[in-house]
N, C-alpha and C. Protein backbone atom coordinates (compact mmCIF):
# COMPACT_ATOMS: atom_id res chain seq x y z
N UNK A 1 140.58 88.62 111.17
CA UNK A 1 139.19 88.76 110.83
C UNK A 1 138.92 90.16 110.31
N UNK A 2 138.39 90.08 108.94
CA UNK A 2 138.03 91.46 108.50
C UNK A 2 136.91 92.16 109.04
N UNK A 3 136.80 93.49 109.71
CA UNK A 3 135.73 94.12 109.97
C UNK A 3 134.34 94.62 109.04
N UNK A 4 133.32 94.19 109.36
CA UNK A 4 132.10 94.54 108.63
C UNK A 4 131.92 95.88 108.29
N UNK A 5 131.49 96.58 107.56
CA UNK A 5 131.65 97.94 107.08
C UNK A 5 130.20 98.42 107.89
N UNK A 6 130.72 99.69 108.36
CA UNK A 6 129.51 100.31 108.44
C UNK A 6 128.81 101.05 107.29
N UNK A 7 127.46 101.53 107.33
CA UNK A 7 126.75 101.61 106.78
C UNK A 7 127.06 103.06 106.21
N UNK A 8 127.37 103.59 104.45
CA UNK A 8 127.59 104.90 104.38
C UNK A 8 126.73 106.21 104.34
N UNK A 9 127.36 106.99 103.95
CA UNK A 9 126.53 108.15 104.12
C UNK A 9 125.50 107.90 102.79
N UNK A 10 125.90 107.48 101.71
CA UNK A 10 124.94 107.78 100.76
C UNK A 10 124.19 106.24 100.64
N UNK A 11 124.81 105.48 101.44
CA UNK A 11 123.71 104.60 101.55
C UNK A 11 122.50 105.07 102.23
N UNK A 12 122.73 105.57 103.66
CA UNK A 12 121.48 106.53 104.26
C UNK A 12 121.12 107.54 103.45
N UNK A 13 121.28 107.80 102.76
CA UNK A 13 121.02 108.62 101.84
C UNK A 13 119.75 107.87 100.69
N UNK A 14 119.94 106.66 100.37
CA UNK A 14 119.42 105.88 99.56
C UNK A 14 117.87 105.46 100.15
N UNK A 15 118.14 105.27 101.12
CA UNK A 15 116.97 105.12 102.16
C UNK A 15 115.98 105.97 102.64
N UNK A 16 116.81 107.48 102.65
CA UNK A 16 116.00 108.45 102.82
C UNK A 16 115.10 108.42 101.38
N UNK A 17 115.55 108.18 100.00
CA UNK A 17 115.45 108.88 98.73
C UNK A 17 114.01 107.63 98.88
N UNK A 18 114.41 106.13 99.30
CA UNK A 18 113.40 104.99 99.09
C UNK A 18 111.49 105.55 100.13
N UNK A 19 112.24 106.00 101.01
CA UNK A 19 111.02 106.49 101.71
C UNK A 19 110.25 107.42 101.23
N UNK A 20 111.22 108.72 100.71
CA UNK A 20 110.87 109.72 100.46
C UNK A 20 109.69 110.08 98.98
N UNK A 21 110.46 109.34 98.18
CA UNK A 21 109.71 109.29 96.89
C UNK A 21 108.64 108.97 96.56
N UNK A 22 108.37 107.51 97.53
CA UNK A 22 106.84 107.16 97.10
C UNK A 22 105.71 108.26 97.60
N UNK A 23 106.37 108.51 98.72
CA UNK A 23 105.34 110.04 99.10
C UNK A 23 104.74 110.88 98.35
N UNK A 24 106.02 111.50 97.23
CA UNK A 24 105.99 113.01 96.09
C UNK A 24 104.94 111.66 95.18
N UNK A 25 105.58 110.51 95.09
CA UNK A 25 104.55 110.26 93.84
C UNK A 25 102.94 109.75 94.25
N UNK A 26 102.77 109.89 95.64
CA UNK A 26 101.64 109.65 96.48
C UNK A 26 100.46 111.04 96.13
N UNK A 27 101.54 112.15 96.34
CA UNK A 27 101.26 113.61 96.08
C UNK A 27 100.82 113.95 94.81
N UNK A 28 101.57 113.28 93.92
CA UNK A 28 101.39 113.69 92.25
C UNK A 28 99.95 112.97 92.12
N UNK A 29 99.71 111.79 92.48
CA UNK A 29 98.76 111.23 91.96
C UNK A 29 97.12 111.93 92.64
N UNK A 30 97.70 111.99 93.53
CA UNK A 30 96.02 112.84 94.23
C UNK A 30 96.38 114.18 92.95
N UNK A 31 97.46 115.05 93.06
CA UNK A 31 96.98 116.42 91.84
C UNK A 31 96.58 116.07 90.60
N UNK A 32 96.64 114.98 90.31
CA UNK A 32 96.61 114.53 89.28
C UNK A 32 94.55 114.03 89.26
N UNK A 33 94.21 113.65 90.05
CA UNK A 33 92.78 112.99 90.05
C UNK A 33 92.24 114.54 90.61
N UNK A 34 92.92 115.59 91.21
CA UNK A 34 91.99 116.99 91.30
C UNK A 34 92.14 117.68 89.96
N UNK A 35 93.02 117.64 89.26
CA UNK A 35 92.85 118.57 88.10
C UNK A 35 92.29 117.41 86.99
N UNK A 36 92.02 116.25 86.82
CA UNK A 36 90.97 115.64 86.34
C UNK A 36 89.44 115.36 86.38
N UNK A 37 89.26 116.20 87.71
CA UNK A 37 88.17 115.89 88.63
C UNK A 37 87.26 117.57 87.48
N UNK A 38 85.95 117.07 87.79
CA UNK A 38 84.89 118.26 86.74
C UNK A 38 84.69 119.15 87.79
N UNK A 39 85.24 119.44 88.60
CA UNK A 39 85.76 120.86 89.74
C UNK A 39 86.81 121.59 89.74
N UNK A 40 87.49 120.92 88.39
CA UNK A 40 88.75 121.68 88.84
C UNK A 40 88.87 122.75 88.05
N UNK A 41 89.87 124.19 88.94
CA UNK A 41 89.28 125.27 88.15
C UNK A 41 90.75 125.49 87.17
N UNK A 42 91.52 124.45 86.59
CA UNK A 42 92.71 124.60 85.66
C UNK A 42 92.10 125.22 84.03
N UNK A 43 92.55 125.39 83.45
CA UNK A 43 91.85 126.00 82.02
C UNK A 43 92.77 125.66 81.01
N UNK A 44 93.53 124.67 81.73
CA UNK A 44 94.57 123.98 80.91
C UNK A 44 94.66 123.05 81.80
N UNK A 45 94.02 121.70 81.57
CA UNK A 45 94.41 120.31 82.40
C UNK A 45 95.47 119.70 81.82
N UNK A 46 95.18 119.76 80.62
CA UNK A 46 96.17 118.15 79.35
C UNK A 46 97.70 118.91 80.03
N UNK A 47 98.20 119.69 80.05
CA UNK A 47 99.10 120.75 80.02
C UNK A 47 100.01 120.15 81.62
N UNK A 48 98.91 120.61 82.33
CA UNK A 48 99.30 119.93 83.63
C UNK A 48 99.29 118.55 83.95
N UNK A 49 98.36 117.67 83.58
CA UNK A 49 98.17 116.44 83.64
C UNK A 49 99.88 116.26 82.51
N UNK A 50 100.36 116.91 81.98
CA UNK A 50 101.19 115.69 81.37
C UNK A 50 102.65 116.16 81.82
N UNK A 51 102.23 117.50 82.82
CA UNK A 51 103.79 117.15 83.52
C UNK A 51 103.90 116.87 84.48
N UNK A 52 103.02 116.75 84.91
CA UNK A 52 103.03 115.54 86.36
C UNK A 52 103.62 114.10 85.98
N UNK A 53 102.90 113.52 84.67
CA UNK A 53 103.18 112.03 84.37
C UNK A 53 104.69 112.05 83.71
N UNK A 54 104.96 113.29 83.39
CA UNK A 54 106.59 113.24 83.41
C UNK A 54 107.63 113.16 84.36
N UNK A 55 106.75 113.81 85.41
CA UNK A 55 107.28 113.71 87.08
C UNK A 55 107.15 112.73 87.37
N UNK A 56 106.22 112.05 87.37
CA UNK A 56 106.11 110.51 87.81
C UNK A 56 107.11 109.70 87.29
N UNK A 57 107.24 109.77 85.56
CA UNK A 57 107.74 108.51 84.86
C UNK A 57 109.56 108.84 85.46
N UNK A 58 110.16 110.35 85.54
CA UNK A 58 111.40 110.63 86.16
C UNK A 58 111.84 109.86 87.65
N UNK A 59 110.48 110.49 88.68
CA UNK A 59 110.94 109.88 89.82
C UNK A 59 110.64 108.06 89.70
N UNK A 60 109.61 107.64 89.30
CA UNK A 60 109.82 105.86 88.85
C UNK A 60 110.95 105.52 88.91
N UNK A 61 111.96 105.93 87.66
CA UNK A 61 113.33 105.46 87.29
C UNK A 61 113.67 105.57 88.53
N UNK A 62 114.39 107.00 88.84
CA UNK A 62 115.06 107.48 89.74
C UNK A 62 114.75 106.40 90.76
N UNK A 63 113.51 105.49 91.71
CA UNK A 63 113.19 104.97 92.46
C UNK A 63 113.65 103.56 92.47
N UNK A 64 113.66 103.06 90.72
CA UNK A 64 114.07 101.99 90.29
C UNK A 64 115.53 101.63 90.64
N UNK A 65 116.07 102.66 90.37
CA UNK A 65 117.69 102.98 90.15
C UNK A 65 118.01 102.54 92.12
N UNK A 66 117.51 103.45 92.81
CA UNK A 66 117.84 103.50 94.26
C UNK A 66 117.49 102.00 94.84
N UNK A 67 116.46 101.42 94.18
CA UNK A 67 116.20 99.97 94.94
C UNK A 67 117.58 99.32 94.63
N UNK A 68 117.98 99.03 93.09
CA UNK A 68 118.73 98.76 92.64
C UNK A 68 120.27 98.31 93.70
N UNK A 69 120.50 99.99 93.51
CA UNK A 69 121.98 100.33 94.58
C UNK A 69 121.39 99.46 95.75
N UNK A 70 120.38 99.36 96.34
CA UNK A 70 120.08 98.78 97.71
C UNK A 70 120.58 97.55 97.96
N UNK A 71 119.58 97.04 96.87
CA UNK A 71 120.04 95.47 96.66
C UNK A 71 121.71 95.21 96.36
N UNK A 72 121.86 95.87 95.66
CA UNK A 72 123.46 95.64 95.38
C UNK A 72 124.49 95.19 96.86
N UNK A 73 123.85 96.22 97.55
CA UNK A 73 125.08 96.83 99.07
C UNK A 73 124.09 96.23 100.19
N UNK A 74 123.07 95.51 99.58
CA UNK A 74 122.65 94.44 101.11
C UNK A 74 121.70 95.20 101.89
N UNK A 75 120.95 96.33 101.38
CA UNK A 75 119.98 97.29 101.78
C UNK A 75 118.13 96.90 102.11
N UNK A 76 118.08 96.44 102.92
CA UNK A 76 116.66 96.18 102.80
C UNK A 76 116.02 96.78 103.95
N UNK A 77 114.98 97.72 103.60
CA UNK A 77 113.67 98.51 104.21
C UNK A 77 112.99 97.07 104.82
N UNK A 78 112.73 97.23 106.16
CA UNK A 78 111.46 96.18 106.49
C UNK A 78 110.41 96.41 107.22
N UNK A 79 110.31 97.96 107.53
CA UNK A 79 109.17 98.43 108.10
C UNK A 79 108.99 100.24 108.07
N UNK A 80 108.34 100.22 107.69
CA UNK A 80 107.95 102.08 107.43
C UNK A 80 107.00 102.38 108.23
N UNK A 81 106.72 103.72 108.65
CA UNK A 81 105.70 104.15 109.19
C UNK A 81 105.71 105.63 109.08
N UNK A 82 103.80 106.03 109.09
CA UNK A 82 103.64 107.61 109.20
C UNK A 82 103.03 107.71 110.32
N UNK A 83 103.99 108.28 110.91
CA UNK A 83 103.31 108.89 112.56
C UNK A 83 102.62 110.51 112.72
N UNK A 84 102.15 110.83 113.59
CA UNK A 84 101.76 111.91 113.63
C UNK A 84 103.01 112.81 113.63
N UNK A 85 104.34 112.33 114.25
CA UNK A 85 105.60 112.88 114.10
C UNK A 85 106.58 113.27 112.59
N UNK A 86 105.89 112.12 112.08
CA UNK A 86 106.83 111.82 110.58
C UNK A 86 106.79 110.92 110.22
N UNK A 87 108.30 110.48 109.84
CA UNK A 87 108.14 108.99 108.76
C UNK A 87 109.43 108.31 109.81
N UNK A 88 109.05 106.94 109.66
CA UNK A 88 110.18 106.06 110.52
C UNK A 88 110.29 104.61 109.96
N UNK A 89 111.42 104.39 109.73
CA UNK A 89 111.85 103.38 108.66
C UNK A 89 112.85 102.42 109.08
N UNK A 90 112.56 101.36 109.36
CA UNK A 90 114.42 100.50 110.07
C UNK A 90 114.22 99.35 108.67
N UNK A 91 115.46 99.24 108.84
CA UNK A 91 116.16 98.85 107.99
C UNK A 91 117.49 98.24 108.15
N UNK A 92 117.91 96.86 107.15
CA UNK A 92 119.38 96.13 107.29
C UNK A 92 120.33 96.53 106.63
N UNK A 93 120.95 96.65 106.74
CA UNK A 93 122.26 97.23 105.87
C UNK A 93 123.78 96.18 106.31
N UNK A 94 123.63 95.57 105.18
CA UNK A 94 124.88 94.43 105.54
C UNK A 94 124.45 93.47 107.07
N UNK A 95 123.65 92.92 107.34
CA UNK A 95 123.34 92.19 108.48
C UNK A 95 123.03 93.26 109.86
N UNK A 96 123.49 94.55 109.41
CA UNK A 96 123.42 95.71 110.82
C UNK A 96 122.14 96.15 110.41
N UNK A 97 120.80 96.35 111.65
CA UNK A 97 120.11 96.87 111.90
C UNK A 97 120.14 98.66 112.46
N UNK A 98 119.47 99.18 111.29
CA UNK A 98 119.52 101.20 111.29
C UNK A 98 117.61 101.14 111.30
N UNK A 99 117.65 102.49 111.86
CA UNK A 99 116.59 103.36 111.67
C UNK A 99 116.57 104.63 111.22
N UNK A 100 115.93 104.83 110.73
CA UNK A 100 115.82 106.20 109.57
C UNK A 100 114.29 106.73 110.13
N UNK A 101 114.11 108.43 110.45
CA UNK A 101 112.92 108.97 110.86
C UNK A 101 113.46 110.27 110.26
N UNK A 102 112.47 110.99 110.38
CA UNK A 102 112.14 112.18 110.00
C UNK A 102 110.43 112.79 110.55
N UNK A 103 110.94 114.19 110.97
CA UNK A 103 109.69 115.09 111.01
C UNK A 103 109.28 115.48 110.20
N UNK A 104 107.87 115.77 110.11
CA UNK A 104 107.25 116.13 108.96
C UNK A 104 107.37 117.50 108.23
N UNK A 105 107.63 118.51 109.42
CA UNK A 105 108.41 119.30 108.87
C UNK A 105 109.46 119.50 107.49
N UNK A 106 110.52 118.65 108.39
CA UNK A 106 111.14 118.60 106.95
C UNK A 106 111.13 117.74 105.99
N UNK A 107 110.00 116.61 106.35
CA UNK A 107 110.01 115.42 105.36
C UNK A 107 109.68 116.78 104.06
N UNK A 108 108.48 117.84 104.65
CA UNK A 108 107.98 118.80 104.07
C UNK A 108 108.78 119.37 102.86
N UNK A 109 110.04 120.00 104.00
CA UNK A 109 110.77 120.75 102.93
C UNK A 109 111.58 120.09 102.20
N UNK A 110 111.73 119.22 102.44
CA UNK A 110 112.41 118.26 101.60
C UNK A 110 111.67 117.72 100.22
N UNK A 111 110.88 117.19 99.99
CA UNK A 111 109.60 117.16 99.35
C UNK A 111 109.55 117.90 97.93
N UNK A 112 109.36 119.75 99.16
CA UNK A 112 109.32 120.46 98.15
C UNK A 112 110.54 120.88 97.16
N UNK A 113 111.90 120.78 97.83
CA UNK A 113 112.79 120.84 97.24
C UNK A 113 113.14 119.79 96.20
N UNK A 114 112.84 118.92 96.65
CA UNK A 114 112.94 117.67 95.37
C UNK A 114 111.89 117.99 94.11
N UNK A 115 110.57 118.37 94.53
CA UNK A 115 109.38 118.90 93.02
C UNK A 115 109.91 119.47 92.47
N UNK A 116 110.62 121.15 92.98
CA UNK A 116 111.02 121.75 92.27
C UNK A 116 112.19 121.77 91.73
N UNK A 117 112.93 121.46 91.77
CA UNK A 117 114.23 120.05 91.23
C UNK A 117 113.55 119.34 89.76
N UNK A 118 112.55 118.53 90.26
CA UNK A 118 112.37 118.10 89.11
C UNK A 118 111.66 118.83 88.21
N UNK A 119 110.87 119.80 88.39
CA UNK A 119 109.96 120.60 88.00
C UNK A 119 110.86 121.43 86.75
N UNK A 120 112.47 122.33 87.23
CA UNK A 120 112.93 122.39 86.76
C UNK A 120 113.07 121.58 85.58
N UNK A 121 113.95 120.55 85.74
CA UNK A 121 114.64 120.02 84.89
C UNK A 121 113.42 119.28 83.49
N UNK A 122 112.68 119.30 84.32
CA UNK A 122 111.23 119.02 83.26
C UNK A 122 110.65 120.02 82.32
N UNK A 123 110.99 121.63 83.00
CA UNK A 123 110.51 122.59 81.87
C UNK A 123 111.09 123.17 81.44
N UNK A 124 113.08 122.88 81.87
CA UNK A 124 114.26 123.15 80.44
C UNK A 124 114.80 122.53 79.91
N UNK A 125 114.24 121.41 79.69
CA UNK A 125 114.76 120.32 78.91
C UNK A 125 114.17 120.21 77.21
């Protein structure tokens, strides 16, 4: 009898990226309705408003791509949550039941390291 594989690193990895993302693009969209908003004190909106929607349309793919791999390797999210602690996520992976959490802390720095990641690659391209 062949043994069932456990679950890899960059599969948890995939899971973190599935949780993680809709967040930043949770984030983009509120900056996005304040620097549209007739309060906002930008003096260049179009400017900002259109690299956000470049941020968006990048992480989309990128999000697309990760469901993708999921489905492929038997990956399915079936419950998320934001606690006052963080984020907590279980999930199947090949018939094995995982949980995935995080503090907000570093959901934090994590977050920010990913914007500016893309932020980069958005204004030397």
């Amino acid at each position: 009898m062949k043994p069932v594989p456990y679950r890899t690193e960059e599969e948890a990895d995939w899971v973190k990226e599935y949780v993680l993302l809709p967040l930043i693009l949770d984030l983009m969209e509120r900056d996005l309705r304040l620097i549209s908003s007739d309060a906002s004190p930008f003096k260049l909106p179009e400017l900002y408003t259109d690299v956000l929607r470049k941020l968006q349309a990048r992480i989309t793919r990128e999000l697309a791509q990760i469901r993708q791999q999921m489905r492929q390797h038997g990956i399915k999210v079936y419950e998320q949550h934001r606690t006052r602690a963080g984020l907590e996520a279980k999930y199947l992976c090949r018939g094995y039941q995982y949980e995935f959490s995080m503090l907000w802390g570093f959901a934090k720095a994590e977050i920010d390291r990913r914007v500016i990641f893309y932020l980069e690659e958005v204004a030397f391209k």
